[in-house]
Protein backbone atom coordinates (compact mmCIF):
# COMPACT_ATOMS: atom_id res chain seq x y z
CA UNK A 1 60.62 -1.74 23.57
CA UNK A 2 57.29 0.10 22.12
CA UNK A 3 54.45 -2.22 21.03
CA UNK A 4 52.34 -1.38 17.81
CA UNK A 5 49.31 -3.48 16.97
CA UNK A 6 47.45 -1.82 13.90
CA UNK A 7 43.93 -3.58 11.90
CA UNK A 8 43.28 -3.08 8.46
CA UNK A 9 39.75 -4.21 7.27
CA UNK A 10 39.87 -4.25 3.58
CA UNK A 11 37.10 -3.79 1.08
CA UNK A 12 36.24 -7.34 0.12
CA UNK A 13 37.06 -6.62 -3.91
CA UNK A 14 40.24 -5.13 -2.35
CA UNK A 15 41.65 -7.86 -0.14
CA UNK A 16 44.43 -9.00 -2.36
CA UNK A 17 45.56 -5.27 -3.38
CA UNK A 18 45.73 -4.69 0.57
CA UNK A 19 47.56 -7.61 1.24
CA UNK A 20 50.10 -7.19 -1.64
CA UNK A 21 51.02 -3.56 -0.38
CA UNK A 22 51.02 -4.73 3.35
CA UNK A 23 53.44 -7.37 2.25
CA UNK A 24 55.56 -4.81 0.22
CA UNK A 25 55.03 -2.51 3.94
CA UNK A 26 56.64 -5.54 5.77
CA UNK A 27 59.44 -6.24 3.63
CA UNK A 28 60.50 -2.40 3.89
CA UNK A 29 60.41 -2.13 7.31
CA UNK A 30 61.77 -5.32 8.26
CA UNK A 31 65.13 -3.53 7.13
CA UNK A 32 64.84 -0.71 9.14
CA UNK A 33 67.16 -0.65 12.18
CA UNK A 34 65.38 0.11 15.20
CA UNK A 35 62.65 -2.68 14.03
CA UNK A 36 62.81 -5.55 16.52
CA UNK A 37 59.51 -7.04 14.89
CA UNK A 38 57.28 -6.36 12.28
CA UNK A 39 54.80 -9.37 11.39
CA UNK A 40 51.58 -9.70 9.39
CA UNK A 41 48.81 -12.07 10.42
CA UNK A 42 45.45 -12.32 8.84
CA UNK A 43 41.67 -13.27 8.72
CA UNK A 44 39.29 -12.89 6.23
CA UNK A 45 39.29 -9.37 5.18
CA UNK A 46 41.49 -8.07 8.27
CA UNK A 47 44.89 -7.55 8.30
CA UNK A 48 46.92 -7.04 11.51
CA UNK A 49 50.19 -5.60 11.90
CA UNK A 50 52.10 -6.88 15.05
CA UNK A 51 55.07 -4.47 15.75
CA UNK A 52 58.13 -3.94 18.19
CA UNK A 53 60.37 -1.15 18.00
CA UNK A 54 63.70 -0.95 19.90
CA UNK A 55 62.93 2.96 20.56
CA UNK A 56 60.84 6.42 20.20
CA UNK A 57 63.44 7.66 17.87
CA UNK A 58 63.48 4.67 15.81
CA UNK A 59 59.54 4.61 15.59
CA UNK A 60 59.92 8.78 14.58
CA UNK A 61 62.18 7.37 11.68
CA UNK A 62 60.01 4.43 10.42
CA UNK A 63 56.67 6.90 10.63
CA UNK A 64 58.25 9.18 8.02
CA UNK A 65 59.92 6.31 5.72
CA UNK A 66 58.70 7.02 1.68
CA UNK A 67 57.11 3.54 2.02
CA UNK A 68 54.88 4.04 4.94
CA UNK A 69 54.29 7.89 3.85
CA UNK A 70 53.21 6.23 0.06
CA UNK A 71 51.24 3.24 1.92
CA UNK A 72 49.10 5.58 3.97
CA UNK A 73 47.94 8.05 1.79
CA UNK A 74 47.18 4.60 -0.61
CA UNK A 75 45.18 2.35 1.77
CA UNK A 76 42.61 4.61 2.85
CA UNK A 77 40.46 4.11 -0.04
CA UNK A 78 40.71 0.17 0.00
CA UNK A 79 39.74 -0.39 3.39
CA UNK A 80 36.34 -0.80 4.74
CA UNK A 81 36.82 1.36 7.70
CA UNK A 82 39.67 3.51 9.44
CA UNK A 83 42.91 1.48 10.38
CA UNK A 84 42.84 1.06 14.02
CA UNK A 85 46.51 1.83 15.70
CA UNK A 86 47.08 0.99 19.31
CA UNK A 87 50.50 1.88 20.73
CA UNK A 88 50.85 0.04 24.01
CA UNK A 89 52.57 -1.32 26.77
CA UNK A 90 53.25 -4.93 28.18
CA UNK A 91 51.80 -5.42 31.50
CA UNK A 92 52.80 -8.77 32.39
């Protein structure tokens, strides 16, 4: 199982653009197969992405999916600082 944490701080007069698009993101993904878990919490103006993927190959796939390819080159302008991605590993 890989582990996939990712923040999204959005521009205050953004917020509801971000989390409309990160809810369209979700929806998308949710129906990809290797996707174990793909969840969206929130506070304030971040938005954090909580995601388990069965496999590498499967996380190769979802990386170049149209709707994360389209989200991407979309967000960068409506958040308030880079997205922060952390692949990582359970240690206990």
């Amino acid at each position: 199982m890989i582990s996939i944490t990712a923040l999204f701080k959005s521009k205050p007069e953004h917020k509801a653009q971000v989390q409309e698009m990160l809810n369209h993101l979700v929806t998308e993904t949710r129906k990809e197969t290797a996707c174990a878990r793909y969840d969206l919490h929130a506070t304030e103006d971040v938005f954090i992405l909580w995601e388990e993927w069965k496999d590498q190959p499967g996380l190769d796939i979802h990386n170049n999916q149209p709707h994360l390819v389209d989200f991407i080159t979309k967000i960068k302008d409506l958040v308030a600082e880079p997205v922060q991605v952390y692949k990582t590993a359970q240690i206990l």
